[in-house]
N, C-alpha and C. Protein backbone atom coordinates (compact mmCIF):
# COMPACT_ATOMS: atom_id res chain seq x y z
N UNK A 1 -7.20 13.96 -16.15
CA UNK A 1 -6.05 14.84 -16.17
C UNK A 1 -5.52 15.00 -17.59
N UNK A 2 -5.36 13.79 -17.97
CA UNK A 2 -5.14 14.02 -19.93
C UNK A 2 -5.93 14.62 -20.84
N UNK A 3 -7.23 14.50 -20.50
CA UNK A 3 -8.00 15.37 -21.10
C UNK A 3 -7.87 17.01 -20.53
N UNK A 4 -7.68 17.34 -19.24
CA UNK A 4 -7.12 18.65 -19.58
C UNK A 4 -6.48 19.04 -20.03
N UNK A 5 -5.46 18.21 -20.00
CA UNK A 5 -4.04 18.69 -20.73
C UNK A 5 -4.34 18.87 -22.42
N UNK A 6 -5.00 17.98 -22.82
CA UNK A 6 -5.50 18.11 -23.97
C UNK A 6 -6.12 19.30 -24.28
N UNK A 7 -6.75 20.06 -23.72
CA UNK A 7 -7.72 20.92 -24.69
C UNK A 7 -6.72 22.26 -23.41
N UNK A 8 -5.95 22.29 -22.77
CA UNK A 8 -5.19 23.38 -22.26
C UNK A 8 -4.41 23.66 -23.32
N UNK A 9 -3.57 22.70 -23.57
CA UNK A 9 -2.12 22.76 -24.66
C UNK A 9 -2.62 23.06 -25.27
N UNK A 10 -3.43 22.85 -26.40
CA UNK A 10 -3.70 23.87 -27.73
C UNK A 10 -4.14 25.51 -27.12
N UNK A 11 -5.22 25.50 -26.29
CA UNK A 11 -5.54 26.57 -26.12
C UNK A 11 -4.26 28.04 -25.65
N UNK A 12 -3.45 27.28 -25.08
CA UNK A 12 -2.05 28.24 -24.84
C UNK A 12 -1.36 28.48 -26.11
N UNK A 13 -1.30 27.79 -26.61
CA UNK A 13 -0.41 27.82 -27.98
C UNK A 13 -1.48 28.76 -28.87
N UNK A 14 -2.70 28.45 -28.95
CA UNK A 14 -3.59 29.35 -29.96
C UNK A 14 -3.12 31.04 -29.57
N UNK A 15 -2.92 31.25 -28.31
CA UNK A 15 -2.94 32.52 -27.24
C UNK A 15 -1.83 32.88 -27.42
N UNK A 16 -0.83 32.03 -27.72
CA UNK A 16 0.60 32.63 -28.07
C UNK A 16 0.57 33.02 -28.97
N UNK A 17 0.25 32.03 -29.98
CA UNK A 17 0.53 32.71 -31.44
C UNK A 17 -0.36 33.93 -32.04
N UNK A 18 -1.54 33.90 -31.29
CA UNK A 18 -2.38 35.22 -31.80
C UNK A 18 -1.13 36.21 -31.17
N UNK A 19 -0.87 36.44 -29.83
CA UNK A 19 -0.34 37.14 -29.06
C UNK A 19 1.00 37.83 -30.04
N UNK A 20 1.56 36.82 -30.81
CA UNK A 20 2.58 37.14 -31.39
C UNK A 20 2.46 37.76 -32.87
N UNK A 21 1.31 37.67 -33.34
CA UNK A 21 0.91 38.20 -34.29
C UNK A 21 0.10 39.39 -34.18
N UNK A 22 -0.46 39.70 -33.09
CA UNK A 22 -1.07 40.43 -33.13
C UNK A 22 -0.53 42.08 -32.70
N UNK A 23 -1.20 42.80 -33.00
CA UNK A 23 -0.80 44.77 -33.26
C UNK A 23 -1.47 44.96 -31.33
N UNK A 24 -2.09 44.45 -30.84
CA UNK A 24 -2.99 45.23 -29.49
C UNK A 24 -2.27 44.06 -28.67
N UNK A 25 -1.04 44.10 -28.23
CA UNK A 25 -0.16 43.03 -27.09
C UNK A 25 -1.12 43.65 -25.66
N UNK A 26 -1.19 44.71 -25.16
CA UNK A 26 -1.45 44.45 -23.95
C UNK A 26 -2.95 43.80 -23.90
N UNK A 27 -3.81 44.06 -24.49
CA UNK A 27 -5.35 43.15 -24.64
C UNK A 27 -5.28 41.99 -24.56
N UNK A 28 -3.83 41.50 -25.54
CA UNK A 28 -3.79 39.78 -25.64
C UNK A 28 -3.20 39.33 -24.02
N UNK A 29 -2.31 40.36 -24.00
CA UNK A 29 -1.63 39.68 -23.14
C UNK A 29 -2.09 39.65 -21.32
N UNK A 30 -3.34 40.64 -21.44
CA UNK A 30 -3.96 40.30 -20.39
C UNK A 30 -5.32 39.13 -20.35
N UNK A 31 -5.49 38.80 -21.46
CA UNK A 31 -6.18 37.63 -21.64
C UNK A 31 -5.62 36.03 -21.83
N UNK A 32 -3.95 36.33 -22.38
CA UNK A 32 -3.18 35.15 -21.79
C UNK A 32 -3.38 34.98 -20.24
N UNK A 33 -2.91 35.91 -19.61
CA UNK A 33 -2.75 35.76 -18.26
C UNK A 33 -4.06 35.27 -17.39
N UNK A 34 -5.39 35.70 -18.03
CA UNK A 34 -6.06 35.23 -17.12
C UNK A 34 -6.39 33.71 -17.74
N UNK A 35 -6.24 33.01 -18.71
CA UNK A 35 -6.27 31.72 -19.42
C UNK A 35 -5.32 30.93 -18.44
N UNK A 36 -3.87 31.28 -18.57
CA UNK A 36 -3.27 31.07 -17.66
C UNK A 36 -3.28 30.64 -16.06
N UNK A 37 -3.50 31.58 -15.61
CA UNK A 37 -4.09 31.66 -14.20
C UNK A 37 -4.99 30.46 -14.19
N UNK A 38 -5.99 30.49 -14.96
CA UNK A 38 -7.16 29.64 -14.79
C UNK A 38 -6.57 28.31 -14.98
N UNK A 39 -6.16 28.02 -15.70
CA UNK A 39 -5.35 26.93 -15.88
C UNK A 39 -4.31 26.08 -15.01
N UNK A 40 -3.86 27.18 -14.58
CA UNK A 40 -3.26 26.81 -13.46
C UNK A 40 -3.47 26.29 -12.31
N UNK A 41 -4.34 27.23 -11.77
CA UNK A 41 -5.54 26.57 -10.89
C UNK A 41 -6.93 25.38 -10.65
N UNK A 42 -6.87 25.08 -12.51
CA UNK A 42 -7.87 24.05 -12.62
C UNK A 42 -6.47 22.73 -12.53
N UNK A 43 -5.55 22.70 -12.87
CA UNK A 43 -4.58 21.97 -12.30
C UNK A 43 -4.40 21.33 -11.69
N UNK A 44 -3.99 22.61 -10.54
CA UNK A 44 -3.44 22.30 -8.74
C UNK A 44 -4.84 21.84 -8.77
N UNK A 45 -5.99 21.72 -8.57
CA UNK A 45 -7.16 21.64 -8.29
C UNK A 45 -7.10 19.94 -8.28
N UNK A 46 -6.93 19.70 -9.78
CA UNK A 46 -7.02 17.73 -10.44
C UNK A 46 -5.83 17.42 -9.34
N UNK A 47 -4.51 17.96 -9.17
CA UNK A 47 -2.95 16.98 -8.50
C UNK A 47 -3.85 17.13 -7.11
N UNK A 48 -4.40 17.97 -6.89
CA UNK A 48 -5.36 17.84 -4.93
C UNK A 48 -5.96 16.86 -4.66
N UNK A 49 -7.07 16.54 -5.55
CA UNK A 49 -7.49 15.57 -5.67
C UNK A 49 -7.15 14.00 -5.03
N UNK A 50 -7.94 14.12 -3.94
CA UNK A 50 -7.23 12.99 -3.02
C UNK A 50 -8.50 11.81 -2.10
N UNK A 51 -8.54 10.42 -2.92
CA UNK A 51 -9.27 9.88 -2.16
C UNK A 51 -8.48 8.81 -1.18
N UNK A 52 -8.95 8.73 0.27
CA UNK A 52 -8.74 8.05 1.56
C UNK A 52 -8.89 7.11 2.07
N UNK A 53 -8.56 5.80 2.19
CA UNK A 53 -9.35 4.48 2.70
C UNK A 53 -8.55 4.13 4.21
N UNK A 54 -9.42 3.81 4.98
CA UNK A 54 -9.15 3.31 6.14
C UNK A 54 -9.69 2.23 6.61
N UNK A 55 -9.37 1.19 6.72
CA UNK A 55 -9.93 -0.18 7.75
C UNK A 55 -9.34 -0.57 8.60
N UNK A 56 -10.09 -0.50 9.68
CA UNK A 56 -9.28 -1.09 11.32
C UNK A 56 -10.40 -2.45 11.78
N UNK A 57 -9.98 -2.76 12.74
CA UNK A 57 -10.97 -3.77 13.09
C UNK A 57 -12.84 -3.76 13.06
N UNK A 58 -12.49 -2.10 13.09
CA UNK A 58 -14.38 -1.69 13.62
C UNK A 58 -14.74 -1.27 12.82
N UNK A 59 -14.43 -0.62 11.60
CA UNK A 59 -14.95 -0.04 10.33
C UNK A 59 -14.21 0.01 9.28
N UNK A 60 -14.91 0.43 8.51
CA UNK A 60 -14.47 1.24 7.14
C UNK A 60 -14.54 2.59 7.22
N UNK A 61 -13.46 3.22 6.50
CA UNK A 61 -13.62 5.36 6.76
C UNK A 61 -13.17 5.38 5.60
N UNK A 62 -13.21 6.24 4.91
CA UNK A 62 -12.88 7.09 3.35
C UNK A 62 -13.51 8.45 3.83
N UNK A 63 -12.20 9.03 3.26
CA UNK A 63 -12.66 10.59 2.57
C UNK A 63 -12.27 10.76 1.01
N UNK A 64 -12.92 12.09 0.69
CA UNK A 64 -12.61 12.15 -0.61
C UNK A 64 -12.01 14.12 -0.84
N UNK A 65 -10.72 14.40 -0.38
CA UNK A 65 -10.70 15.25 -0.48
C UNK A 65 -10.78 16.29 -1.62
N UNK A 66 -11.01 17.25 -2.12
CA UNK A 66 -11.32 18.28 -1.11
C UNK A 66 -12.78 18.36 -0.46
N UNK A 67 -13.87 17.52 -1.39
CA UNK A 67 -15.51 17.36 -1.20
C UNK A 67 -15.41 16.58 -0.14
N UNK A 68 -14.92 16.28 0.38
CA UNK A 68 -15.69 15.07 1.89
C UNK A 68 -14.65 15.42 2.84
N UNK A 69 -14.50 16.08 3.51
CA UNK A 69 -12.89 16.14 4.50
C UNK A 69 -13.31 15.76 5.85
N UNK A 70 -14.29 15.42 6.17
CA UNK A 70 -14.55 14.07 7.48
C UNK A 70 -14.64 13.28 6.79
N UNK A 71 -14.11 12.19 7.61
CA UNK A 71 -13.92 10.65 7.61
C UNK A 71 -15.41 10.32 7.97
N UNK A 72 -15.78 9.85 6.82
CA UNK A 72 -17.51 9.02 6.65
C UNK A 72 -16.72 7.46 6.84
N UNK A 73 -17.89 7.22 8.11
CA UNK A 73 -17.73 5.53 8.80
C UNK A 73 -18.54 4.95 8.41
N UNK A 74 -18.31 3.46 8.11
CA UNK A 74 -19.16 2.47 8.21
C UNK A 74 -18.69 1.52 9.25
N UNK A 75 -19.34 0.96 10.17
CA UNK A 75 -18.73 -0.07 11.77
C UNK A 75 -19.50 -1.30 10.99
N UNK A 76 -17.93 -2.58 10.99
CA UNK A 76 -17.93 -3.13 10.27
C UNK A 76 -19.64 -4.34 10.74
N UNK A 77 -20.29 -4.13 11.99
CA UNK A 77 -21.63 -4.10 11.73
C UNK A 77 -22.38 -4.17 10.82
N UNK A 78 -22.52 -2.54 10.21
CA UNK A 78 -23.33 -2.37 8.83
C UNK A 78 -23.04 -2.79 8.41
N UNK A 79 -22.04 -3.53 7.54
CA UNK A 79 -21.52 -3.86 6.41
C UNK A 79 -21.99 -4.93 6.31
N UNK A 80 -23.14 -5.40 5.01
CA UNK A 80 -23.26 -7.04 5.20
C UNK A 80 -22.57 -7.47 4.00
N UNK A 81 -22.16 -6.98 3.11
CA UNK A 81 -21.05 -7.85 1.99
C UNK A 81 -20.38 -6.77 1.85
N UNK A 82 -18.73 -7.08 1.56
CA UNK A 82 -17.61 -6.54 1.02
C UNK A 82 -16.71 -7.32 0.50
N UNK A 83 -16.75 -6.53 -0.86
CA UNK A 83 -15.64 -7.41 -2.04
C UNK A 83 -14.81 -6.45 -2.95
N UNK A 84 -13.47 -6.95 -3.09
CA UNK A 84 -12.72 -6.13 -3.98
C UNK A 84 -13.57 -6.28 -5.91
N UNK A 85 -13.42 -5.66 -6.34
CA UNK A 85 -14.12 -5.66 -7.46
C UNK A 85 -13.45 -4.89 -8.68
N UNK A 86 -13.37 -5.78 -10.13
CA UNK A 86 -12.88 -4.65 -11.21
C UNK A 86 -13.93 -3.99 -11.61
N UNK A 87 -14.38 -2.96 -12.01
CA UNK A 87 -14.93 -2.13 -12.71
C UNK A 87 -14.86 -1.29 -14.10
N UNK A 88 -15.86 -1.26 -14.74
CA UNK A 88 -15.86 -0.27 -15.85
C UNK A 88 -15.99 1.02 -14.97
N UNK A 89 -15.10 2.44 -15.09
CA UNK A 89 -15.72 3.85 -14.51
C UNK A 89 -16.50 4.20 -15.45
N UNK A 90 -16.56 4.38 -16.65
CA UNK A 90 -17.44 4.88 -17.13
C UNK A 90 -18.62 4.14 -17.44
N UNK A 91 -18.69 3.09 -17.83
CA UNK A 91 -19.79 2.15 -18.25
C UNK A 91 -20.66 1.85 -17.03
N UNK A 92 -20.05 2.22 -15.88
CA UNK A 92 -21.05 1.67 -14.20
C UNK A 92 -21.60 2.52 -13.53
N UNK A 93 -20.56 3.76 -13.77
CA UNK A 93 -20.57 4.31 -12.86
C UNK A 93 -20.68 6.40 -13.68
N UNK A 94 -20.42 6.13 -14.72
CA UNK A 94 -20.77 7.35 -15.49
C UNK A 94 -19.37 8.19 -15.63
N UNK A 95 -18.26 7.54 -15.07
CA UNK A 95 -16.78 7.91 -14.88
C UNK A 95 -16.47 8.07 -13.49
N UNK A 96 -15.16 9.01 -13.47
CA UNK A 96 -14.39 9.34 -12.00
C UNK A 96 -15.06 9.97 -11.25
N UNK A 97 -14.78 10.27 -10.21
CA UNK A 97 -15.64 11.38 -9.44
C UNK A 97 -16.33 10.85 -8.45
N UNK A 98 -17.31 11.74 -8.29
CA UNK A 98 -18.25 10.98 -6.81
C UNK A 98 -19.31 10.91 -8.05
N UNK A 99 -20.08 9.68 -7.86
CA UNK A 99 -20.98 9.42 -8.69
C UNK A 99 -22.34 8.48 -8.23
N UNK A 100 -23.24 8.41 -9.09
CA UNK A 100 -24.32 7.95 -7.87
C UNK A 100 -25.44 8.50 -7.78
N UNK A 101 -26.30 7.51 -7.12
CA UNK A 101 -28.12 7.56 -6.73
C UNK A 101 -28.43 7.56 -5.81
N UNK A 102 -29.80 7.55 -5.45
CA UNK A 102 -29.88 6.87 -3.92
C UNK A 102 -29.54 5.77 -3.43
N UNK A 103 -28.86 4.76 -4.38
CA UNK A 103 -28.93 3.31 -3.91
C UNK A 103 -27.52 3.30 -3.86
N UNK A 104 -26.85 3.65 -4.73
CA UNK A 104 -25.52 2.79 -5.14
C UNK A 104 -24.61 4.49 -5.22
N UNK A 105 -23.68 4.29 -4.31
CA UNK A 105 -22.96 5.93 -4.52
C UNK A 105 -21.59 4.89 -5.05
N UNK A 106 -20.46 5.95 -5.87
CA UNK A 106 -19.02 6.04 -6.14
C UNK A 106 -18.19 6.62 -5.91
N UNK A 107 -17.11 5.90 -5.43
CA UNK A 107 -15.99 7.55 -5.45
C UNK A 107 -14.53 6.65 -5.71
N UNK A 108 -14.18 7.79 -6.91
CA UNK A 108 -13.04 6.59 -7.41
C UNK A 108 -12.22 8.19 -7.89
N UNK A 109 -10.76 7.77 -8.07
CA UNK A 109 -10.22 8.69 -8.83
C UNK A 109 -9.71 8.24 -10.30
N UNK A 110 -8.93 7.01 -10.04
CA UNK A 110 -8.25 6.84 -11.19
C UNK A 110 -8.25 5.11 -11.17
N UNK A 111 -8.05 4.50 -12.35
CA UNK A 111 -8.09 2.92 -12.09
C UNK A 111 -9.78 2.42 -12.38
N UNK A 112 -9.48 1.11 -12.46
CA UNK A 112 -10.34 0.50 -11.99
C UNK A 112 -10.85 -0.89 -11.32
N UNK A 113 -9.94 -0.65 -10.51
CA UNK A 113 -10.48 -1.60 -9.05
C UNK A 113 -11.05 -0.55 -7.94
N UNK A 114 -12.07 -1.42 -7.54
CA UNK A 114 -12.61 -0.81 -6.14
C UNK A 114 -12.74 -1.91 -5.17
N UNK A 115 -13.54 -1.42 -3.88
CA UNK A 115 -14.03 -1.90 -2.97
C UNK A 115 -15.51 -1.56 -3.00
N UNK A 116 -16.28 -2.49 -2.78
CA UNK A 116 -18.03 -2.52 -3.32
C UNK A 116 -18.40 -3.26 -1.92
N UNK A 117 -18.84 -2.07 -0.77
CA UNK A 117 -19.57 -2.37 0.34
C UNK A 117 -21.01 -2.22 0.07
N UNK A 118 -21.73 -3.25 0.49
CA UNK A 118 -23.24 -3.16 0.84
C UNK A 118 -23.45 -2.83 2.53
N UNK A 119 -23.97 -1.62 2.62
CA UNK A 119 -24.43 -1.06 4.05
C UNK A 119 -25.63 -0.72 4.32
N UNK A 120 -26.77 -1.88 3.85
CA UNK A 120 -27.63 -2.30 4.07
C UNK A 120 -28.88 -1.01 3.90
N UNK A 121 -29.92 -1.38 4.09
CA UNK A 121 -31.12 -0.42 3.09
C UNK A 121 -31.22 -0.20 2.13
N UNK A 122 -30.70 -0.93 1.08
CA UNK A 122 -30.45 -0.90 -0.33
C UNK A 122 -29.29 -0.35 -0.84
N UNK A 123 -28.41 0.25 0.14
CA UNK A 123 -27.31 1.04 -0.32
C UNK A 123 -25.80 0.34 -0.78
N UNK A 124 -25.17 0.79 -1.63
CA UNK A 124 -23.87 0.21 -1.62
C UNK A 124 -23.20 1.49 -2.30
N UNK A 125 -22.00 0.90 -1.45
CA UNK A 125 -20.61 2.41 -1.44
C UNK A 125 -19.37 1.62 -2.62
N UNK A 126 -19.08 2.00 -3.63
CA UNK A 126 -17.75 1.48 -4.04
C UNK A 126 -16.58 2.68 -3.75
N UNK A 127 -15.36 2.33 -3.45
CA UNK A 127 -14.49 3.25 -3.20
C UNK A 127 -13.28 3.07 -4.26
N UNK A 128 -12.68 3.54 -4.81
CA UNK A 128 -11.95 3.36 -6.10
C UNK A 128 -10.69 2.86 -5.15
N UNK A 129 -9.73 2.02 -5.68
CA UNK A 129 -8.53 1.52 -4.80
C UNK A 129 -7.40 1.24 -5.78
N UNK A 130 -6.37 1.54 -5.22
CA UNK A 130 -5.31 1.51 -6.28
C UNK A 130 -4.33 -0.25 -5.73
N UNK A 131 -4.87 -0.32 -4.72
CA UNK A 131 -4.02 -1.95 -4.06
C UNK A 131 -5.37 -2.53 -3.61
N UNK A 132 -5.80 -3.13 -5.35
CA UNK A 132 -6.56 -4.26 -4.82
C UNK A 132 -6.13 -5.89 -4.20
N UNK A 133 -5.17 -5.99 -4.94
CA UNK A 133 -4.52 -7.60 -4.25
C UNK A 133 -4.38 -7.45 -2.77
N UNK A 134 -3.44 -5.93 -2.44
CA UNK A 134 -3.48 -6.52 -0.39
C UNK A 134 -4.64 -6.10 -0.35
N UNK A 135 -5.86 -5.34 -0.87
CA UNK A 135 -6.97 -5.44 0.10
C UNK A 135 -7.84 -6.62 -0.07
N UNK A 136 -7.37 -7.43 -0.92
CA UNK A 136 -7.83 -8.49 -1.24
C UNK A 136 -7.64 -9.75 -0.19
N UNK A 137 -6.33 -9.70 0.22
CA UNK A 137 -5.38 -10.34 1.34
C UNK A 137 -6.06 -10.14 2.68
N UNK A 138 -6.13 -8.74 2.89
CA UNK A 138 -6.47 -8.32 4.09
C UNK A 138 -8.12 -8.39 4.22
N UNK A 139 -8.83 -8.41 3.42
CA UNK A 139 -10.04 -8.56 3.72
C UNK A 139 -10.79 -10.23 3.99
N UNK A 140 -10.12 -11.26 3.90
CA UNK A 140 -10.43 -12.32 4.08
C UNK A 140 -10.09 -12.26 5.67
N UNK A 141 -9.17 -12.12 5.62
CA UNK A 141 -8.71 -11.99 7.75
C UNK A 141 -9.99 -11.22 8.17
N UNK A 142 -10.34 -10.00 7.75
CA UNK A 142 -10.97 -9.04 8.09
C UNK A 142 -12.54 -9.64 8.77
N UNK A 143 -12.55 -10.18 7.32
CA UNK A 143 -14.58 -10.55 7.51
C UNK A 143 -14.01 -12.04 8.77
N UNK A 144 -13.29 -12.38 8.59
CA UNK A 144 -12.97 -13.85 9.74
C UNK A 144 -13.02 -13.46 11.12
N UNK A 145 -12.72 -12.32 11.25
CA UNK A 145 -12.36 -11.70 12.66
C UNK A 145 -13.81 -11.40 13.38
């Protein structure tokens, strides 16, 4: 999100000040507007940005909205290890986002703590988590149960 903001803010300000200097206003100023617009929308787009965790007795569910909007299960079955975990995002995992191979997928937004399930066939899911201590709490009851 800082990095948009970063390379937005200058780019508005470059658009103003040509805009204000310049002799052809309606040309500029319909090319502010669509900079604008766009901007705007790549925005609302990052604040949407919404990942989901759910654990009940029988599984694990995450979504990752707006790309995943069913609840993907794991029944706590599959699951043969789960651990809260710190992470590098970029150094592990290539940064934020959904990220990933055939073996090892990611989905984190911001931070870096996750949850690092192995669901067996070589696969493991990390889910980015912003309350690692209670899931830390709650997952010792969890695997006991």
């Amino acid at each position: 999100m800082y990095l948009i903001v970063l390379i937005e803010l200058p780019t508005l300000l470059f658009l103003i000040v040509l805009y204000a200097t310049s002799e052809d206003k309606q040309e500029l100023a319909i090319a502010l507007g669509v900079v604008l617009g766009t901007m705007a929308l790549l925005l609302l787009f990052v604040l949407n940005l919404k990942l989901e965790t759910r654990i009940d007795s029988e599984s694990v569910a995450f979504r990752y909205a707006p790309f995943i909007r069913k609840w993907r299960k794991y029944p706590k079955e599959q699951i043969k290890s789960i651990t809260v975990i710190k992470y590098s995002p970029i150094a592990d995992y290539g940064g934020w986002g959904i990220k990933g191979n055939k073996t090892t997928k990611a989905y984190s937004v911001i931070g870096e703590d996750g949850l690092l399930m192995d669901v067996g066939e070589k696969k493991k899911i990390m889910i980015g988590t912003m309350k690692s201590k209670e899931l830390s709490d709650f997952l010792q009851n969890w695997i006991e149960e």
